[in-house]
Protein backbone atom coordinates (compact mmCIF):
# COMPACT_ATOMS: atom_id res chain seq x y z
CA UNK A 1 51.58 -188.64 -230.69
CA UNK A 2 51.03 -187.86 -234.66
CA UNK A 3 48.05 -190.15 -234.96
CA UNK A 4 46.65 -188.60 -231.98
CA UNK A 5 46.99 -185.28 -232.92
CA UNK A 6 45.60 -186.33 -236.27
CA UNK A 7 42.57 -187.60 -234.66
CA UNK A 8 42.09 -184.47 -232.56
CA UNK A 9 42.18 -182.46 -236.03
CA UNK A 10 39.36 -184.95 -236.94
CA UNK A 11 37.12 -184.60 -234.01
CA UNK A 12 37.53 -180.68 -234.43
CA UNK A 13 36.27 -181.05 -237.89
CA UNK A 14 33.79 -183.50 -237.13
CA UNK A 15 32.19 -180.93 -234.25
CA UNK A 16 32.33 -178.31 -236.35
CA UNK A 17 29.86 -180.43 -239.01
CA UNK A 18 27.87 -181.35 -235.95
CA UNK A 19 28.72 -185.53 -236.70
CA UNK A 20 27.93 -187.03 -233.08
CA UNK A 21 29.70 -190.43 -234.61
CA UNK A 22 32.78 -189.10 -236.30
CA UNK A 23 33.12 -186.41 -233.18
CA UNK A 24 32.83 -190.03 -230.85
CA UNK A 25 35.13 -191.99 -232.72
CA UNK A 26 38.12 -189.38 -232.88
CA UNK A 27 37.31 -187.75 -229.85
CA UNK A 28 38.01 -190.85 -227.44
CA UNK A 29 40.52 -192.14 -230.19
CA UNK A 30 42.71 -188.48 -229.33
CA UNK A 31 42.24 -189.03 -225.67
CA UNK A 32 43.59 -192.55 -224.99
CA UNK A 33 46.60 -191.39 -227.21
CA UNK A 34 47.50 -188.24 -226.11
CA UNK A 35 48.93 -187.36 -222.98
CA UNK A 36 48.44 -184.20 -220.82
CA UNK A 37 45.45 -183.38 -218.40
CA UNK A 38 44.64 -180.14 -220.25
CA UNK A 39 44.48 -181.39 -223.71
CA UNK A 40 42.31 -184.32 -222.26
CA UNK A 41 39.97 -182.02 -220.86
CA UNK A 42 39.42 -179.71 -223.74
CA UNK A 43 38.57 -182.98 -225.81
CA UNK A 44 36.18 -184.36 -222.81
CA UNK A 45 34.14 -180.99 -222.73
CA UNK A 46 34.33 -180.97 -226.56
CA UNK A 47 32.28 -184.44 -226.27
CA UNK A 48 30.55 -183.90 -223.94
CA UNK A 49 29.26 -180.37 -226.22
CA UNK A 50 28.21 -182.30 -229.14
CA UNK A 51 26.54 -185.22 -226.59
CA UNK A 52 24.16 -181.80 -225.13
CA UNK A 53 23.45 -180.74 -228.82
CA UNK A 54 22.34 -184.12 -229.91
CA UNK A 55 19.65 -184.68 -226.73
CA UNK A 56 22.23 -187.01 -224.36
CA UNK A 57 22.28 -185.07 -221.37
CA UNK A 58 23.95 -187.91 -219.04
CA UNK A 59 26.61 -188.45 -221.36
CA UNK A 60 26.89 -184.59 -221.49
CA UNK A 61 26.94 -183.94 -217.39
CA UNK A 62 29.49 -186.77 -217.31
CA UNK A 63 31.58 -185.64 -220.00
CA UNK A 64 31.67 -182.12 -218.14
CA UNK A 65 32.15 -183.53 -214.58
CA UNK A 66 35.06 -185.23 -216.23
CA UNK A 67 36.82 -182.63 -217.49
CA UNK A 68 36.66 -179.75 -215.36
CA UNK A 69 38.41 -182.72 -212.87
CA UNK A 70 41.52 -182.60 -215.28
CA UNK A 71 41.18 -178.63 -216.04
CA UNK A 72 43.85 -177.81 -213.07
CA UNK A 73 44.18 -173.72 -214.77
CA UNK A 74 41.64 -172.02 -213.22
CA UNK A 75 40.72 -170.18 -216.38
CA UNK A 76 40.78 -173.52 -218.22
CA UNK A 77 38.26 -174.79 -215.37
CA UNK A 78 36.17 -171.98 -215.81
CA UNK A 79 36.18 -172.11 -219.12
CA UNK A 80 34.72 -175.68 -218.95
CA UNK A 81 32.37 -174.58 -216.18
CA UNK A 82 30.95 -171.91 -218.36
CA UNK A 83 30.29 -174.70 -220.96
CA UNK A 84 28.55 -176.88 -218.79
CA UNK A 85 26.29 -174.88 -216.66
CA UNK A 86 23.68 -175.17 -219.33
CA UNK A 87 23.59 -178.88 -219.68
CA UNK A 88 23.43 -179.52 -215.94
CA UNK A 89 20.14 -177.31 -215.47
CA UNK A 90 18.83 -178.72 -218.74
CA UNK A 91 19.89 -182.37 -217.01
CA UNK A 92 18.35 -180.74 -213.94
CA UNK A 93 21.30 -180.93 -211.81
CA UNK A 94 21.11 -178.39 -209.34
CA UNK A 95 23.65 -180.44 -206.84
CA UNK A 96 25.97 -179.85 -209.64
CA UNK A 97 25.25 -175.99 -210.39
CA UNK A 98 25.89 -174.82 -206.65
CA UNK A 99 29.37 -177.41 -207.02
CA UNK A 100 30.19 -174.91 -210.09
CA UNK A 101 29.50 -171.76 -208.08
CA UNK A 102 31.22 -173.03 -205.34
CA UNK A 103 34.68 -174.45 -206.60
CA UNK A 104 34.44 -171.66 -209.06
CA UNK A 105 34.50 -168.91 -206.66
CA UNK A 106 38.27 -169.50 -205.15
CA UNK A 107 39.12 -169.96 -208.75
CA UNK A 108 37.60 -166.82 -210.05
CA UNK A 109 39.98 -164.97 -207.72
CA UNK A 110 43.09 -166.11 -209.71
CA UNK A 111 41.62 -165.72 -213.47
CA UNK A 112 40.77 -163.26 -215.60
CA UNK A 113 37.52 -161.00 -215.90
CA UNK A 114 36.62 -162.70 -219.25
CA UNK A 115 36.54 -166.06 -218.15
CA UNK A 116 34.52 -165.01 -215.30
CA UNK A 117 32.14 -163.08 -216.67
CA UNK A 118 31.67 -166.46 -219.09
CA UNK A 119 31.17 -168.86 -216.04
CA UNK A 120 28.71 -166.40 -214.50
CA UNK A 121 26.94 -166.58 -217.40
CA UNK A 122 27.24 -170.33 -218.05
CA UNK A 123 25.76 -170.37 -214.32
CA UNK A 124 22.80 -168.03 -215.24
CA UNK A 125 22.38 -170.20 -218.44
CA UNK A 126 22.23 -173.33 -215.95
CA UNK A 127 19.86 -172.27 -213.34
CA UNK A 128 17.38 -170.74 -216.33
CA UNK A 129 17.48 -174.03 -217.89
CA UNK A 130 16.77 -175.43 -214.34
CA UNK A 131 13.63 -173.07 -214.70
CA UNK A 132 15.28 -170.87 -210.94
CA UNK A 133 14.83 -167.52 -212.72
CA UNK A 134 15.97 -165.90 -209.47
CA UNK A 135 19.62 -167.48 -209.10
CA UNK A 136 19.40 -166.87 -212.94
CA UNK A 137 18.74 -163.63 -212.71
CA UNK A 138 21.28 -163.22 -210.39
CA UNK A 139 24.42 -164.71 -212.19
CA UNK A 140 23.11 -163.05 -215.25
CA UNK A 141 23.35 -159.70 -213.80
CA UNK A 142 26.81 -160.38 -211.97
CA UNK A 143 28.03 -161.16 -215.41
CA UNK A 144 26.90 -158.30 -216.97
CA UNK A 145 28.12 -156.09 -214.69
CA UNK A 146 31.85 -157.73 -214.73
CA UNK A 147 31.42 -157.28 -218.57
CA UNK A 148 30.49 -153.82 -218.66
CA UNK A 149 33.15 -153.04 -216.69
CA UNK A 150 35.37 -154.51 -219.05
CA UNK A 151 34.02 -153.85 -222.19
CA UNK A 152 33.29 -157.30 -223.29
CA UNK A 153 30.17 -156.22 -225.38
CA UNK A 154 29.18 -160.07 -226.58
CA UNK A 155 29.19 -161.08 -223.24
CA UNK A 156 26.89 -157.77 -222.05
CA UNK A 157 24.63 -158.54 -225.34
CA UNK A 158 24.06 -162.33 -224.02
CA UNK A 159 23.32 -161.45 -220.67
CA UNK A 160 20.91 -159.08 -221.53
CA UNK A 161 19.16 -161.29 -224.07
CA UNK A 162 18.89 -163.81 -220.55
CA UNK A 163 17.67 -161.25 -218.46
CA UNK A 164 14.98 -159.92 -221.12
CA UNK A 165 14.14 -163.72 -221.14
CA UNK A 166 13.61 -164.26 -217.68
CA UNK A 167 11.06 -161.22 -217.63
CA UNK A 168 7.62 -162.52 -216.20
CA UNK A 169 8.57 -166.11 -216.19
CA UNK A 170 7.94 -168.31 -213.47
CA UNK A 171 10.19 -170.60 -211.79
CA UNK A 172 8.73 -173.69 -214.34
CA UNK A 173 11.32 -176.00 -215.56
CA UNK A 174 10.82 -177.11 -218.94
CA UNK A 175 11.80 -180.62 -219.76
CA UNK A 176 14.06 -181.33 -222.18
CA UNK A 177 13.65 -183.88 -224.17
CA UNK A 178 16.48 -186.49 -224.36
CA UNK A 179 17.83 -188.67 -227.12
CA UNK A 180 17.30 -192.46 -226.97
CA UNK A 181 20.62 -194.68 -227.19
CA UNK A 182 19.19 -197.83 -228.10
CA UNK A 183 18.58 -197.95 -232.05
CA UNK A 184 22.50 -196.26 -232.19
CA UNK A 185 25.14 -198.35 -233.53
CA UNK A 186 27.48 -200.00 -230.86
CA UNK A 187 30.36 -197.55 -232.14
CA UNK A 188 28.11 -194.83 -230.92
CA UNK A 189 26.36 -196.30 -227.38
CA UNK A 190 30.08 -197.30 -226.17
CA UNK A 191 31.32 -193.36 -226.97
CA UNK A 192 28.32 -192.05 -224.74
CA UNK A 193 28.62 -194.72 -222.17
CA UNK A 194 31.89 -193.69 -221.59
CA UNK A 195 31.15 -190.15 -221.73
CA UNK A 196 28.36 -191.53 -218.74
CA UNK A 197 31.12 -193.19 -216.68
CA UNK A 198 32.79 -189.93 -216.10
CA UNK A 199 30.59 -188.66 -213.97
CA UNK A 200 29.03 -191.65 -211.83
């Protein structure tokens, strides 16, 4: 339990210095030791975070699809959900996007307005990076309006910055481009692959 806990302290340091390889290596180190479906999501989504920021969008969609499987909270789900949304448009999973609205939905009903305002606008994120600027549009401005409602000003702020965004755009999808795995060193292949597994 100590050495996994001291690994999760590493992968939190090594995400927050953006190191895909040390944020690998104690990430999946912490989650075969520690026990607990919540604390084994929060490092899968954490993964599968730095995976999206450094171009592997498989390993990301797969580290997501694993986790919000062990988030049972729903605000811990949607949470994750809200993380996610923008790697599955940018992966151009749009079979995956309506799964988040729809599973999120029930869950919405038994969390609070903060975490649902976030998912909305992890939705909206999704479907822009999908290039659907209407479903985009239309998460954004659910989310604003839950957040205006409730004062959550950073969350109002993003959504309009979205909306702004979406202004005169057309329904284009951009393709993002995506990392290449096979000049990485094994150490760092085998994290991703199993980040990959997750969500075959």
């Amino acid at each position: 339990q100590l050495e996994g806990t001291a690994h999760w302290g590493l992968m939190n340091h090594a995400l927050a210095t953006h190191s895909l390889p040390d944020a690998l290596l104690h990430g999946w180190r912490a989650y075969d030791l520690l026990e607990g479906d919540e604390m084994r999501a929060g490092i899968l989504s954490n993964l599968a975070s730095v995976a999206h920021r450094g171009g592997f969008l498989e390993a990301a969609v797969g580290g997501y699809l694993g986790a919000l499987q062990l988030a049972e909270p729903p605000r811990l789900w949607l949470s994750i959900a809200a993380s996610a949304g923008e790697a599955l448009g940018d992966a151009g999973r749009a079979d995956r996007l309506m799964m988040l609205e729809a599973e999120g939905r029930p869950r919405a009903a038994a969390a609070g307005p903060f975490e649902v305002a976030q998912w909305l606008l992890g939705l909206a994120r999704g479907w822009q990076a999908a290039g659907v600027v209407d479903a985009a549009t239309r998460f954004a401005d659910e989310s604003r309006h839950l957040a205006q409602r409730h004062e959550f000003h950073e969350v109002v702020y993003r959504a309009d910055e979205l909306l702004a965004d979406t202004v005169g755009t057309t329904t284009t999808r951009k393709e993002p481009a995506e990392s290449a795995e096979a000049d990485l060193p094994f150490s760092i292949r085998d994290g991703l692959s199993r980040l990959v597994e997750l969500g075959a």
